[in-house]
Protein backbone atom coordinates (compact mmCIF):
# COMPACT_ATOMS: atom_id res chain seq x y z
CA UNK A 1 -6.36 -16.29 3.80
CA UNK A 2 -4.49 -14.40 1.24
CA UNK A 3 -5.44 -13.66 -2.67
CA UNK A 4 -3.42 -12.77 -5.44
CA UNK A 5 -4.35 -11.33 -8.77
CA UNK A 6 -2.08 -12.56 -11.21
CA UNK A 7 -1.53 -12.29 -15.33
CA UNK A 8 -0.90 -15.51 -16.65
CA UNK A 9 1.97 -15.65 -19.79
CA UNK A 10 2.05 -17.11 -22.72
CA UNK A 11 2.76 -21.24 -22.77
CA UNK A 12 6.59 -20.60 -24.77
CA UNK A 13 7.01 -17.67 -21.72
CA UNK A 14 5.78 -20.05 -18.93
CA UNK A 15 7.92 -22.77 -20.42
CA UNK A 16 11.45 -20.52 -20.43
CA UNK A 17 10.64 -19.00 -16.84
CA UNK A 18 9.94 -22.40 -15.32
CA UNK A 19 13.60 -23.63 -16.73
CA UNK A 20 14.20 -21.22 -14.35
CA UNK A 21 12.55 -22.91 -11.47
CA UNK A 22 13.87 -26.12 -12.36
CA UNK A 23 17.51 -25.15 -12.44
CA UNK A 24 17.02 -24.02 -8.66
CA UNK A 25 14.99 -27.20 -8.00
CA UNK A 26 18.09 -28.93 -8.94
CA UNK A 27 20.51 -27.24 -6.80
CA UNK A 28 17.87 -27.67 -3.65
CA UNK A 29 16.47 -23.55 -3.60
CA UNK A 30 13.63 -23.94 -5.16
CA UNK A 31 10.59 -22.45 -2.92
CA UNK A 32 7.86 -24.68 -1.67
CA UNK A 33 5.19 -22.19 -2.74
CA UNK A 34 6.53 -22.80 -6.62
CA UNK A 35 5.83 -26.35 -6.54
CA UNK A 36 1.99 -25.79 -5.82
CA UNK A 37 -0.37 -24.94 -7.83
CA UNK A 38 1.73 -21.92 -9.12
CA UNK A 39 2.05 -20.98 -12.22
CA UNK A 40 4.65 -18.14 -13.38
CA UNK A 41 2.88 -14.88 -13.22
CA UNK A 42 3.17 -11.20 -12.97
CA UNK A 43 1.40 -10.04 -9.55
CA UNK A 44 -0.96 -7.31 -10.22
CA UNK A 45 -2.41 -7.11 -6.36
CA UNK A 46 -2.63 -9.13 -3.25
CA UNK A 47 -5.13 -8.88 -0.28
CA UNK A 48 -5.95 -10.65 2.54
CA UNK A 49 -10.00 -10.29 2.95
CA UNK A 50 -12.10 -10.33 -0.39
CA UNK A 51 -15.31 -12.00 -1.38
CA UNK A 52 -14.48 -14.78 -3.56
CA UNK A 53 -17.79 -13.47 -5.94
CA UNK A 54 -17.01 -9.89 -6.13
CA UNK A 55 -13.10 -11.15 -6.77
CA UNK A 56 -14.30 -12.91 -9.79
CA UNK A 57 -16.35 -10.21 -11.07
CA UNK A 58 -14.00 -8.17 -10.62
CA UNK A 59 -11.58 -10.35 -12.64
CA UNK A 60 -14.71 -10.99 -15.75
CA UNK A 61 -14.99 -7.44 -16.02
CA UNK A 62 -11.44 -6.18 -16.68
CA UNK A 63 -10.52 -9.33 -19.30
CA UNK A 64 -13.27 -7.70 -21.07
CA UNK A 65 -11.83 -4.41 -21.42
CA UNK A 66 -8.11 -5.24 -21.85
CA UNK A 67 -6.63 -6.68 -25.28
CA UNK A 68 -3.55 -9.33 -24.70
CA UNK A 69 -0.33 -7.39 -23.80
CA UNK A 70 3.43 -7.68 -24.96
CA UNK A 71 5.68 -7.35 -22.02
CA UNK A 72 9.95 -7.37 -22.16
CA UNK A 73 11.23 -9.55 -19.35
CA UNK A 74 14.49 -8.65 -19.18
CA UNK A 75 15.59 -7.02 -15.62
CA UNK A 76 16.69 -9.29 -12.55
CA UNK A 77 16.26 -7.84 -9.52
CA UNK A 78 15.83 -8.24 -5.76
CA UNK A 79 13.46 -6.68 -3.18
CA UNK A 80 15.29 -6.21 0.23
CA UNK A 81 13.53 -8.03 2.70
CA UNK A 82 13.61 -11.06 4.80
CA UNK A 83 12.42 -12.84 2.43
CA UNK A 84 15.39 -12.57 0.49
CA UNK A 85 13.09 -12.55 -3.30
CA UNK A 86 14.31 -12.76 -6.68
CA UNK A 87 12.30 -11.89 -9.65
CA UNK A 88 12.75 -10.85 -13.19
CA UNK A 89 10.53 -7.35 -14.06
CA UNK A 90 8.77 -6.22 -16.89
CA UNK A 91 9.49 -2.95 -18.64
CA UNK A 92 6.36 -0.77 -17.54
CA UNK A 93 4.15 -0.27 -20.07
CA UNK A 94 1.01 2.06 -20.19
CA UNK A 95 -1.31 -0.96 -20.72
CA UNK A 96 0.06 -2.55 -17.65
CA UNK A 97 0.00 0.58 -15.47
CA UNK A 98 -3.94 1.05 -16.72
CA UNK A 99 -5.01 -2.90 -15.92
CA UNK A 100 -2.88 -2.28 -12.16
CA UNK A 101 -4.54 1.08 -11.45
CA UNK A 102 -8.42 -0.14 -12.41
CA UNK A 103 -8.09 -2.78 -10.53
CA UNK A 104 -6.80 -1.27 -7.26
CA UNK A 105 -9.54 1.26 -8.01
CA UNK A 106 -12.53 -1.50 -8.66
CA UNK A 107 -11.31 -3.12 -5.12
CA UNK A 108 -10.95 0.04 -3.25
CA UNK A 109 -14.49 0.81 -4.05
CA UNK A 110 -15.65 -2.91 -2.78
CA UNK A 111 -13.80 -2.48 0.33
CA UNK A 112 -10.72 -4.60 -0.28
CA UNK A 113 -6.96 -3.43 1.53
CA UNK A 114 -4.22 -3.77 -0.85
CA UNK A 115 -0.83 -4.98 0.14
CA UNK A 116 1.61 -2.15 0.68
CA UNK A 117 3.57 -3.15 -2.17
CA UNK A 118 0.99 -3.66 -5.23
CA UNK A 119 -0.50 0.15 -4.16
CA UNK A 120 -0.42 2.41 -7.23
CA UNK A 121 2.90 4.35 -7.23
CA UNK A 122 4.33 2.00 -4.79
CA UNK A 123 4.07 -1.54 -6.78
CA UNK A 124 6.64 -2.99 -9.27
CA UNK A 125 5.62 -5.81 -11.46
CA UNK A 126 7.76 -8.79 -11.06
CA UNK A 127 7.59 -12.44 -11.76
CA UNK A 128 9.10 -13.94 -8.67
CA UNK A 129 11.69 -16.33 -9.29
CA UNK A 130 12.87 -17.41 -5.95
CA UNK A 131 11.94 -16.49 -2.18
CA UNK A 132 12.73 -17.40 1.33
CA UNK A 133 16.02 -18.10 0.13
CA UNK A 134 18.71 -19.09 2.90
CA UNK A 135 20.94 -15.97 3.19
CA UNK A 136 24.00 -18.40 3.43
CA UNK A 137 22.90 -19.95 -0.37
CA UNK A 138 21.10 -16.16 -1.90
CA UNK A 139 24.33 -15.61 -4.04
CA UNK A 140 23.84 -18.98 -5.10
CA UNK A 141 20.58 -18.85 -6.22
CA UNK A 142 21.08 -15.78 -8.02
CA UNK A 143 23.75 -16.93 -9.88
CA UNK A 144 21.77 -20.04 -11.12
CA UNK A 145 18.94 -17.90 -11.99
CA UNK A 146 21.48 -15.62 -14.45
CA UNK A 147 22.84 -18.90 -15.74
CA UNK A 148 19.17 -20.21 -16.70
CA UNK A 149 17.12 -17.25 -17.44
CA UNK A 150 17.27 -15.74 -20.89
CA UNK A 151 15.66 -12.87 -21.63
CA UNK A 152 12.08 -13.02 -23.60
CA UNK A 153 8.92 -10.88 -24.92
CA UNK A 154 5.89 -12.38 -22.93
CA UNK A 155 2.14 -12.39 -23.88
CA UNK A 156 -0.30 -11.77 -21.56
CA UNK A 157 -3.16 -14.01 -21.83
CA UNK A 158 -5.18 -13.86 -19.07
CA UNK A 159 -5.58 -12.82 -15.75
CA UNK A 160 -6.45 -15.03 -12.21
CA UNK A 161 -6.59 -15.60 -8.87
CA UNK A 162 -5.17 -17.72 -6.50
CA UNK A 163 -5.06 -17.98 -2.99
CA UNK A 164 -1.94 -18.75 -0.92
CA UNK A 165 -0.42 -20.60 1.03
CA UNK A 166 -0.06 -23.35 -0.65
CA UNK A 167 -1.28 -21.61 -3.52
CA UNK A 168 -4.01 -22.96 -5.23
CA UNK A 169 -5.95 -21.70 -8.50
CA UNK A 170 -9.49 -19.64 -7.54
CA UNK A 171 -10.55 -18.54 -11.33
CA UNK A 172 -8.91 -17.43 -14.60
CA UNK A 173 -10.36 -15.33 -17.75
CA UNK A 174 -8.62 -14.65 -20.78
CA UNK A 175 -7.80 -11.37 -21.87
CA UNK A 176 -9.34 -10.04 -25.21
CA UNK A 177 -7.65 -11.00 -28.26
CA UNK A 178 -6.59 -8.13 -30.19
CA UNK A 179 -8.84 -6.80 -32.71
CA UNK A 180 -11.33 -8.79 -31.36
């Protein structure tokens, strides 16, 4: 089994990025694994073997030290892989970069391998849009995602897990409220 760590947006920001996901619904390239239990999300860190306990400790203990976070979602991009993934990317911010790092360092120490990809200097935080797209129909699906997506400032509200595939939600915490 995989796990994911995932922040959670906003309702408006969830709202405008599953638009998204509908417009490729409707033209037959929307993924199976965003019809789940998914929600749009920002992917912090994935793993394969965890403890479900320590996983949600590890989760309690960061919402308490991290306030709610702004983030610009503005960039479309691909990664270049077989899984032919589209995804729209936040402008790096030092709040993000602090919440990634602690918790690849709170996992390392418990023993948990991170994916290649969410490693510190190696990860880039997206919001996938579509995956496993058919290479014949990729153009296609990027095109409706530029015709549906608008750019937006996200909030951050909290921070979860799932476990995939099909996805399905593990445990959520809110961040901190700021000033609070």
């Amino acid at each position: 089994m995989s796990y994911a760590f995932e922040l959670y947006l906003d309702e408006r920001s969830e709202e405008a990025l599953r638009t998204v996901w509908r417009a490729l619904d409707g033209a037959g390239l929307l993924s199976p694994e965003l019809k789940d239990d998914a929600r749009p999300h920002v992917s912090l860190c994935v793993t394969d073997d965890i403890d479900l306990d320590v996983a949600r400790r590890t989760i309690d203990h960061l919402c308490i030290g991290y306030n709610r976070l702004k983030l610009q979602l503005g960039v479309l991009g691909t990664f270049v892989t077989e899984q032919n993934v589209i995804f729209v990317a936040p402008t790096m911010t030092d709040e993000l970069r602090r919440i990634h790092l602690e918790l690849n360092e709170l996992l390392h120490a418990k023993g948990a391998v991170v994916w290649d990809y969410y490693l510190p200097n190696r990860w880039l935080p997206h919001c996938t849009l579509a995956t496993a797209v058919p290479e014949s129909r990729y153009m296609e699906a990027f095109a409706a995602i530029r015709r549906a997506f608008v750019p937006l400032v996200a909030t951050v509200e909290s921070l979860g897990l799932v476990s995939f595939l099909p996805v399905k939600l593990l445990h959520v915490r809110p961040l901190r409220l700021p000033g609070a």
